[in-house]
Protein backbone atom coordinates (compact mmCIF):
# COMPACT_ATOMS: atom_id res chain seq x y z
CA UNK A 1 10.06 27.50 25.51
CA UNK A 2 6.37 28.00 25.24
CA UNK A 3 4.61 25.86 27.01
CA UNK A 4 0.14 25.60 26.92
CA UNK A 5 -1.32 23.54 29.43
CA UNK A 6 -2.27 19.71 28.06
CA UNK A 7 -6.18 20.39 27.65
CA UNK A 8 -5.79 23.37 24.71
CA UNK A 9 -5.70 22.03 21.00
CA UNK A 10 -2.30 21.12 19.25
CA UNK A 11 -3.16 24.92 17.68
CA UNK A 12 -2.85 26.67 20.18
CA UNK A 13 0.84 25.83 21.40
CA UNK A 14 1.66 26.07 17.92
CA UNK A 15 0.21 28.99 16.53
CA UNK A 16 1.50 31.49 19.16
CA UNK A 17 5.01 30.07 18.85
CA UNK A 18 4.69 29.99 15.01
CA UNK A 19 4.10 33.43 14.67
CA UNK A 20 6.32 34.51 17.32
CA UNK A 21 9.50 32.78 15.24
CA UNK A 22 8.23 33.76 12.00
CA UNK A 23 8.71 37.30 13.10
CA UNK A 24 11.61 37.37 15.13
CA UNK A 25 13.37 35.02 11.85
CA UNK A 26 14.87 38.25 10.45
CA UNK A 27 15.71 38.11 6.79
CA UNK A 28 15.29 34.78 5.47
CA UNK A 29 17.27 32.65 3.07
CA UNK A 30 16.81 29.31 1.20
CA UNK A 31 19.41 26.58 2.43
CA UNK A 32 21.75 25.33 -0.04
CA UNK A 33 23.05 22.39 1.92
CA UNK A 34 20.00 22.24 4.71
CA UNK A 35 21.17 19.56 7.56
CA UNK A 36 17.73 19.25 8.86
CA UNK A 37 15.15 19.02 7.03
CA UNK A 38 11.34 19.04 7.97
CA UNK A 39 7.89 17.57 6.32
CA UNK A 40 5.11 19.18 8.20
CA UNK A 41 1.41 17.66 7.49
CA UNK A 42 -1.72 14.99 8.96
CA UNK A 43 -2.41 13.19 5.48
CA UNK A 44 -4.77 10.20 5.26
CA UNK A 45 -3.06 7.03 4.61
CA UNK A 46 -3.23 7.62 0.93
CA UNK A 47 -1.70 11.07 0.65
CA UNK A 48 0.93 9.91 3.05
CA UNK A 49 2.03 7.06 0.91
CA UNK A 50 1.72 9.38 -2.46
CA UNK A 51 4.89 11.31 -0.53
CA UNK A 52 7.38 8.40 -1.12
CA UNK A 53 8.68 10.02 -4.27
CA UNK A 54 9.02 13.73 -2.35
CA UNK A 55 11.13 11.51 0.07
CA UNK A 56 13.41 9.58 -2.42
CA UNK A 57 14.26 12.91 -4.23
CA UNK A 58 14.97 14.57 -1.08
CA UNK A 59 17.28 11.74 -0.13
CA UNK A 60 18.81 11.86 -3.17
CA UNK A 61 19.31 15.55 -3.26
CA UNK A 62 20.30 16.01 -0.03
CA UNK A 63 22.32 12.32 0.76
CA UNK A 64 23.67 13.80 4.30
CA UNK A 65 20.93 15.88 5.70
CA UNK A 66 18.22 14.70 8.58
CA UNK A 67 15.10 14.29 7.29
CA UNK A 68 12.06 14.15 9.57
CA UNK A 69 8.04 13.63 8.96
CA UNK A 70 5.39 14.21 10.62
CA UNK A 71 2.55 11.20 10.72
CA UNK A 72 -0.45 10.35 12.46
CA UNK A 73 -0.18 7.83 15.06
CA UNK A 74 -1.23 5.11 13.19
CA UNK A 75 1.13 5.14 10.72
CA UNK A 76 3.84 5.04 12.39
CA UNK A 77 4.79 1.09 12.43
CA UNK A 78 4.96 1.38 8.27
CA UNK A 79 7.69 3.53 8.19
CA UNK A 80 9.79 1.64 11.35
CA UNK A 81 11.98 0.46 8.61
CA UNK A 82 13.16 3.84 7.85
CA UNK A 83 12.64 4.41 4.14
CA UNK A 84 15.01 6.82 2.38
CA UNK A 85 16.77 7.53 6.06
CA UNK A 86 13.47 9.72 7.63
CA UNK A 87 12.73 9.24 10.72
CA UNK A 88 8.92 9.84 11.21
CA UNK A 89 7.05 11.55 14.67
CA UNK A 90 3.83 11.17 15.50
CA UNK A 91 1.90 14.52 15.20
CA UNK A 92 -1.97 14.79 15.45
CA UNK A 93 -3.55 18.61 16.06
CA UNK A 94 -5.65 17.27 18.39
CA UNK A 95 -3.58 15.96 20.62
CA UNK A 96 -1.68 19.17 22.46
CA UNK A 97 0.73 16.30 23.58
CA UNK A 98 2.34 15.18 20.22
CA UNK A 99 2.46 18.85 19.28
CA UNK A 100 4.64 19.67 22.72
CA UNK A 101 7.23 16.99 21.87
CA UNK A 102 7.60 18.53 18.64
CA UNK A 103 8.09 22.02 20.01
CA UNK A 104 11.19 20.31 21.98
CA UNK A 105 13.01 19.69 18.79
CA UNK A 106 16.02 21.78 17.51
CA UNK A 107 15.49 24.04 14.37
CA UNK A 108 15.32 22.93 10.44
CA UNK A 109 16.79 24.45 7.72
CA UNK A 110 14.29 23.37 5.46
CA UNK A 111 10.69 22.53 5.18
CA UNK A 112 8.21 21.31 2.66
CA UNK A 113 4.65 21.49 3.41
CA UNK A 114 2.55 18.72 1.04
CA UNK A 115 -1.20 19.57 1.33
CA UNK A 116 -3.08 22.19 3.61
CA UNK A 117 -0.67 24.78 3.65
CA UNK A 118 -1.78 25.78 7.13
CA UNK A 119 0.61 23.48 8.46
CA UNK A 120 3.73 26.01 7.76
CA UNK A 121 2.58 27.37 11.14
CA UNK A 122 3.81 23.73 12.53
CA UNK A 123 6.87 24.38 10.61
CA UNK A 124 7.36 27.80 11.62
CA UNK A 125 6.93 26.92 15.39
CA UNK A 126 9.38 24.46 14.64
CA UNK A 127 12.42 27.29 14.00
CA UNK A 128 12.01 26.31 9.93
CA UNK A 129 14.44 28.72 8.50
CA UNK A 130 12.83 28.40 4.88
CA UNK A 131 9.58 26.73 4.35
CA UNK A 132 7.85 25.70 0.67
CA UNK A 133 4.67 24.95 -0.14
CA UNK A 134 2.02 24.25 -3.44
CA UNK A 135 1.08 27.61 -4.74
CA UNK A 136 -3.08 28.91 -4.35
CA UNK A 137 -4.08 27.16 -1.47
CA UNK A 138 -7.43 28.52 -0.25
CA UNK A 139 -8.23 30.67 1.52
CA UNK A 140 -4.92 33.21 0.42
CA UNK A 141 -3.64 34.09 3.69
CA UNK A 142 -2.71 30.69 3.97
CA UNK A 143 -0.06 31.16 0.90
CA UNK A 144 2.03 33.95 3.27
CA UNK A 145 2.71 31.39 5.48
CA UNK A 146 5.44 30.39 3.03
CA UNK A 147 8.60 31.73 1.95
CA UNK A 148 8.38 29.58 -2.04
CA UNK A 149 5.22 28.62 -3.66
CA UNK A 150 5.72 25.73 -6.28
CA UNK A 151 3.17 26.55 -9.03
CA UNK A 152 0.73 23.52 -9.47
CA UNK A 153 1.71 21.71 -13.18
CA UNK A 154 -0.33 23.23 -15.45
CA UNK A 155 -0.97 19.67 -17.55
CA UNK A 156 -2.28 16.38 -15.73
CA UNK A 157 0.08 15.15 -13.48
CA UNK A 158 -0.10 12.16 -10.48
CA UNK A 159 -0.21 13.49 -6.89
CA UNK A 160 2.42 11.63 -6.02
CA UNK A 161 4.72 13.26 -8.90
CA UNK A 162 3.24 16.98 -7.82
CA UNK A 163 4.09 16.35 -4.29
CA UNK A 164 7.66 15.59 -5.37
CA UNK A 165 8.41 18.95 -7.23
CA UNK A 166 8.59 20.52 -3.41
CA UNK A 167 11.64 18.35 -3.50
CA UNK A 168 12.93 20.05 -6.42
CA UNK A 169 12.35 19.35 -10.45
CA UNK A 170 11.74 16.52 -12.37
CA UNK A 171 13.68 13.81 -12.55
CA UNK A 172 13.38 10.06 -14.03
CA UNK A 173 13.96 7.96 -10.31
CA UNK A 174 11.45 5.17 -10.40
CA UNK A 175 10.61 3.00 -7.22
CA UNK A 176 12.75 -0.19 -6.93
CA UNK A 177 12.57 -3.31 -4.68
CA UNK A 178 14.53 -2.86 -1.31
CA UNK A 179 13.40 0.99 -1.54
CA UNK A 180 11.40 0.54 1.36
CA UNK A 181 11.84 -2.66 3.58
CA UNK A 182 8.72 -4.36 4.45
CA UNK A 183 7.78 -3.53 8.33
CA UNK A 184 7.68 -6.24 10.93
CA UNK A 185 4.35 -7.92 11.17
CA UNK A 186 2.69 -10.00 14.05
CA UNK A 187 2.42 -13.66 12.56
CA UNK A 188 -0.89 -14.38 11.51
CA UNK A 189 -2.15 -17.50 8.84
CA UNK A 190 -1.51 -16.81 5.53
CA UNK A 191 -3.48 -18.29 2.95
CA UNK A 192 -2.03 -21.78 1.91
CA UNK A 193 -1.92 -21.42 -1.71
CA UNK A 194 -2.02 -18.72 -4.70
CA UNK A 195 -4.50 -15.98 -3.77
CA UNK A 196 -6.09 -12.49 -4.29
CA UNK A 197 -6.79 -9.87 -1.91
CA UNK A 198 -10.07 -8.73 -2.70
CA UNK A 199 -10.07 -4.77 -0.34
CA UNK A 200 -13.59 -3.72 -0.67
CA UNK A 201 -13.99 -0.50 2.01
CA UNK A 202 -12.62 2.61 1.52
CA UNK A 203 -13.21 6.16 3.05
CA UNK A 204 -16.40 7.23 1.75
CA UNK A 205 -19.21 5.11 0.85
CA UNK A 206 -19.36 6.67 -2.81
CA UNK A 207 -16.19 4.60 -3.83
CA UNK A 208 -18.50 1.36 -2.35
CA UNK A 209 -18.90 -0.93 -5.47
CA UNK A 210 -22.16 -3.14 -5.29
CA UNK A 211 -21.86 -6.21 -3.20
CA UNK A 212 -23.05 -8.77 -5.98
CA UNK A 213 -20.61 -7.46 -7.98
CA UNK A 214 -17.82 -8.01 -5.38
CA UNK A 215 -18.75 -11.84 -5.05
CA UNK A 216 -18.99 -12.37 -9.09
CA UNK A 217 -15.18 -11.10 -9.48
CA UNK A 218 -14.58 -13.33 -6.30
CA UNK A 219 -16.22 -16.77 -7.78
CA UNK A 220 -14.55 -15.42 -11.05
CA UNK A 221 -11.08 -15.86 -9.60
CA UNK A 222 -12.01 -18.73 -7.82
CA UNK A 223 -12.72 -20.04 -11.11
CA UNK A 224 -8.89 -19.72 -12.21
CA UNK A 225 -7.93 -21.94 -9.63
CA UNK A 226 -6.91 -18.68 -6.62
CA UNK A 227 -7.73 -18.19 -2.85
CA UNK A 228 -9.68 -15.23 -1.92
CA UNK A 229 -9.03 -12.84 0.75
CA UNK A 230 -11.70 -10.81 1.83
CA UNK A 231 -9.85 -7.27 3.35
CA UNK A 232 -12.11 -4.57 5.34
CA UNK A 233 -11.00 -1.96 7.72
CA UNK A 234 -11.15 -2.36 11.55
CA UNK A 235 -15.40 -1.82 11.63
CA UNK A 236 -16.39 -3.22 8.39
CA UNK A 237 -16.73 -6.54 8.92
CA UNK A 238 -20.11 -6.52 8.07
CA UNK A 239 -19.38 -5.39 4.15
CA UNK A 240 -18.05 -8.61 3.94
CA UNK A 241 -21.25 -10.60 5.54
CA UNK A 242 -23.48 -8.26 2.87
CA UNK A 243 -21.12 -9.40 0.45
CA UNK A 244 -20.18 -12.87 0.91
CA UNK A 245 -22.89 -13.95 3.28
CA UNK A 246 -22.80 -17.81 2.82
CA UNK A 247 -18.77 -17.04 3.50
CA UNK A 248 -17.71 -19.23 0.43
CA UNK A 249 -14.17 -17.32 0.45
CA UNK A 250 -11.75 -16.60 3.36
CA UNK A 251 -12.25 -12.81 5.20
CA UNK A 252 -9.47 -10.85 7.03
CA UNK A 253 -11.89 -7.68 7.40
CA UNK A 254 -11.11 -5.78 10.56
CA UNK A 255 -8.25 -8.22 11.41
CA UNK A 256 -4.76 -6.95 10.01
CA UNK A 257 -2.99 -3.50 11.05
CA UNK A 258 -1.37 -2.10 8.58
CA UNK A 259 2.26 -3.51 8.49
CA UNK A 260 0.48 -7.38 8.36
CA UNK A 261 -1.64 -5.99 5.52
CA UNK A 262 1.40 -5.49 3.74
CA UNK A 263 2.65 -8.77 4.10
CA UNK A 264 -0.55 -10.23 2.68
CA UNK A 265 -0.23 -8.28 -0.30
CA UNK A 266 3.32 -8.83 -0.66
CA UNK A 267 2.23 -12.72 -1.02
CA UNK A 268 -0.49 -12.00 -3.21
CA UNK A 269 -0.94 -12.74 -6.51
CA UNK A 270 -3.31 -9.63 -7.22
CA UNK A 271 -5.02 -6.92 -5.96
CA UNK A 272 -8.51 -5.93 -6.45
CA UNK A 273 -9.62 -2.76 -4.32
CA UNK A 274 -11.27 0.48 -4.89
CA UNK A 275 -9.28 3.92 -4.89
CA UNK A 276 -8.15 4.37 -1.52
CA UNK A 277 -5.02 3.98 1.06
CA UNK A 278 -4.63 0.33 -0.28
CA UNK A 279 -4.15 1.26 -3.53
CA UNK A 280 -0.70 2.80 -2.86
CA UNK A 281 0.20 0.16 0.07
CA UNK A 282 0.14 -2.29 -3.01
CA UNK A 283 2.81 0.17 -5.01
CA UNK A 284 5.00 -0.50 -2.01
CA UNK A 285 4.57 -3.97 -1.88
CA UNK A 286 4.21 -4.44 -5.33
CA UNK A 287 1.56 -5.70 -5.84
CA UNK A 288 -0.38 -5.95 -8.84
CA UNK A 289 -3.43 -4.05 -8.58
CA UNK A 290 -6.63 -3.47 -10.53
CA UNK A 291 -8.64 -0.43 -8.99
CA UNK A 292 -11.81 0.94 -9.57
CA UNK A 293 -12.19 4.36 -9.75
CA UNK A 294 -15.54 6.40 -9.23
CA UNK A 295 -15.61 9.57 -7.70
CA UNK A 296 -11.68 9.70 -8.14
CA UNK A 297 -9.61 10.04 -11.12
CA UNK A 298 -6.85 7.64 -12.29
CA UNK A 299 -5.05 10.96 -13.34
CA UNK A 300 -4.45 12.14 -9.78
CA UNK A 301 -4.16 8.68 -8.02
CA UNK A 302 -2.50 6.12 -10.50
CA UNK A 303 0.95 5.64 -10.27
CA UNK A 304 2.28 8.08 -12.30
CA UNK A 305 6.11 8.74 -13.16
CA UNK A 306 7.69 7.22 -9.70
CA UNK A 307 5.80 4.27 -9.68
CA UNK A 308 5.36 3.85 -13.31
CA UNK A 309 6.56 0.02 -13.38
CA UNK A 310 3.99 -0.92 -11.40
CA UNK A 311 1.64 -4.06 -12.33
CA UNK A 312 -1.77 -1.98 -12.90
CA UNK A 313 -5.14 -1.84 -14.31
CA UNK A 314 -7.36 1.25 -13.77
CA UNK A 315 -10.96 0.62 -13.93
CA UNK A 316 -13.10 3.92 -14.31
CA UNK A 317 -15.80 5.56 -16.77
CA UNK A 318 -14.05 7.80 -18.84
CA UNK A 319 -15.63 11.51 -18.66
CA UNK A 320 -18.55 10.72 -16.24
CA UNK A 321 -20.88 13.66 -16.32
CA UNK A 322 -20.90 14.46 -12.98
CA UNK A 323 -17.00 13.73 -11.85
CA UNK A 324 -16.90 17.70 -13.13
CA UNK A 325 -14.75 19.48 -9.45
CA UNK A 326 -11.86 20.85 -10.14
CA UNK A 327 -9.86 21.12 -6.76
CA UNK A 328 -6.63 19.35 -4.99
CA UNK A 329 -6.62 20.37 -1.29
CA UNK A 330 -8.70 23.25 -2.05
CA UNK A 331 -6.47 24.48 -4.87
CA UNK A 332 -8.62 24.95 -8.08
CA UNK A 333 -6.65 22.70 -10.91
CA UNK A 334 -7.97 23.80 -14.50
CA UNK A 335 -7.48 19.95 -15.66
CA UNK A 336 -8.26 18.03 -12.72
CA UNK A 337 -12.25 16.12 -12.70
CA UNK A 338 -13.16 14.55 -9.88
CA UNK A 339 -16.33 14.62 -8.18
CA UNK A 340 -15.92 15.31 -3.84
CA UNK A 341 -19.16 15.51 -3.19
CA UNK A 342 -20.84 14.12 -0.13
CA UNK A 343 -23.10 10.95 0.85
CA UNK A 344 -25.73 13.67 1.37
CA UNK A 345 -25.54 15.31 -2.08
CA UNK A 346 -24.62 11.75 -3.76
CA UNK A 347 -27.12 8.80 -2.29
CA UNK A 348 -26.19 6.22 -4.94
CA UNK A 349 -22.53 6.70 -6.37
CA UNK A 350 -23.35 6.09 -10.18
CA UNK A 351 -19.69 6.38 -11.13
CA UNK A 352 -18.99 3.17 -9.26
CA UNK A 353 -22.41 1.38 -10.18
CA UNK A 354 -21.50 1.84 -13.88
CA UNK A 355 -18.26 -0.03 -13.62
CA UNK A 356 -18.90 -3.64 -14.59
CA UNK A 357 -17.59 -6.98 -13.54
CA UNK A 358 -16.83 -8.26 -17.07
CA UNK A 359 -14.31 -5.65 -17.68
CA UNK A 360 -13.23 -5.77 -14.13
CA UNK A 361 -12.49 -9.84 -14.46
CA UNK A 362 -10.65 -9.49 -17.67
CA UNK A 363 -8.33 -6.88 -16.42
CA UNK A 364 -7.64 -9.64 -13.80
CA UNK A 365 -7.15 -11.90 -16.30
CA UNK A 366 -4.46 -9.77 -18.22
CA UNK A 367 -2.37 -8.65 -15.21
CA UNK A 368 -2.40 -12.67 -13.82
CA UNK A 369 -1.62 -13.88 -17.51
């Protein structure tokens, strides 16, 4: 076995050894009953959670085999309950260490690659005797890496549901309770009556909504007689001091990892958060959610076919002039719009700013009843 001394990058113990089995693989054939089976990528939170229905129809499909994903660190204590049967490994590229331990695993039959198709070299390295990927990733030599391409759907269709065709075609599963068990939490105080979680962060500052806004939908629910729980990230405590500076409502910014988040939104009434990671934690917890969409589309991140029971409002600006990019992971998508420009090209996110707290509260008021 190859092994790189602990300083290099994860790429350069995989890379080698990827290319080395790739050629040495002979003639190559797609499993009919694989036994092992492999997920290879380093997804955000989001992306990682829009996999569930890839897993469930692997599961399904193949009720005996071994399935295994890759995470990042971080996620790890989510899927401790084992959803679907896969057992998850840490992997981050750059951390040479988590890509050694991987190298030390026996061989797949199979292998799906969600995402940057540049991580069929982390499949390949892996002794992944047939490996299948999204079709017209960017830049082309990255499509070679693969021995299938699934074309893209050529009409709108979640992320979630397009991840799930590497899995194999269509079919009408939907997400049901006991799916995925909730993850032991440390205890930590619970609010004492009926509440909403309020998640205001998210990873770029063009999904921010305006503070003032935040605390009118917050005295809003108030209003109705519910608890509010201010959620942040680890970091971003101080949204919620902009936001709620005289601290009339309760905050857990910076405070929860991610398996206690869950819990609080398992308890909650309703959640109110911009597009991001949280969005699909509620799906698993179900949770019902209104989310405001700026930048992002609805089309791509809602919960499309597998999750299409969920409780949900989407909040968004229907055909915004400037949500007008048309890629997914670098692929170009003929009907995707989305806008994925940066904090430097985009001071003031007027996709979120136009997104008001009327409409916002009565979507509130429709999911609650």
């Amino acid at each position: 076995m190859l092994r790189m001394p602990s300083r290099l990058p994860s790429r350069l113990a995989v890379v080698p050894r990827g290319v080395l089995k790739r050629l040495l693989s002979g003639k190559r054939h797609k499993p009919v009953r694989p036994r092992r089976i492999l997920v290879a990528h380093q997804l955000l939170l989001g992306d990682t959670l829009m996999l569930t229905p890839m897993l469930a129809r692997l599961r399904r499909r193949h009720p005996e085999a071994e399935i295994v994903m890759t995470v990042s660190p971080g996620k790890l204590p989510l899927y401790a309950p084992r959803p679907y049967g896969v057992l998850t490994l840490a992997y981050d590229s750059r951390d040479p260490g988590s890509a050694r331990r991987l190298l030390e695993l026996d061989p797949f039959d199979l292998a799906l690659v969600p995402g940057d198709s540049r991580h069929a070299m982390l499949a390949h390295a892996l002794g992944s005797r047939w490996v299948i990927a999204l079709a017209d990733d960017r830049p082309g030599w990255k499509n070679r890496l693969a021995d299938e391409l699934v074309p893209v759907p050529p009409r709108p269709t979640a992320l979630s549901d397009m991840f799930a065709l590497l899995a194999g075609e269509e079919d009408d599963a939907v997400y049901q309770a006991g799916d995925w068990p909730r993850p032991e939490s440390a205890p930590f105080e619970l609010p004492q009556r009926d509440y909403v979680v309020l998640q205001v962060d998210a990873g770029s500052p063009l999904r921010f909504w305006q503070a003032d806004k935040w605390l009118k939908v917050a005295d809003a629910l108030k209003g109705m007689g519910l608890e509010i729980a201010w959620c942040a990230g680890p970091g971003e405590e101080r949204m919620i001091e902009a936001i709620d500076p005289e601290r009339r409502h309760r905050s857990y910014a910076g405070m929860l990892d991610l398996p206690q988040l869950w819990r609080l939104l398992e308890r909650a009434r309703l959640l109110v958060c911009v597009d991001s990671g949280v969005s699909h934690l509620a799906k698993l917890a179900r949770t019902p959610s209104v989310v405001l969409y700026g930048p992002g589309t609805p089309v791509l991140f809602g919960p499309g076919r597998f999750w299409r029971n969920h409780p949900y409002r989407a909040m968004t600006v229907a055909d915004f002039p400037c949500r007008d990019q048309q890629t997914v992971f670098k692929r170009k998508v003929s009907w995707v719009r989305r806008c994925q420009r940066t904090a430097r090209e985009c001071p003031a996110p007027a996709c979120m700013h136009a997104i008001e707290t009327d409409s916002v509260v009565a979507s509130c008021r429709d999911l609650l009843g």
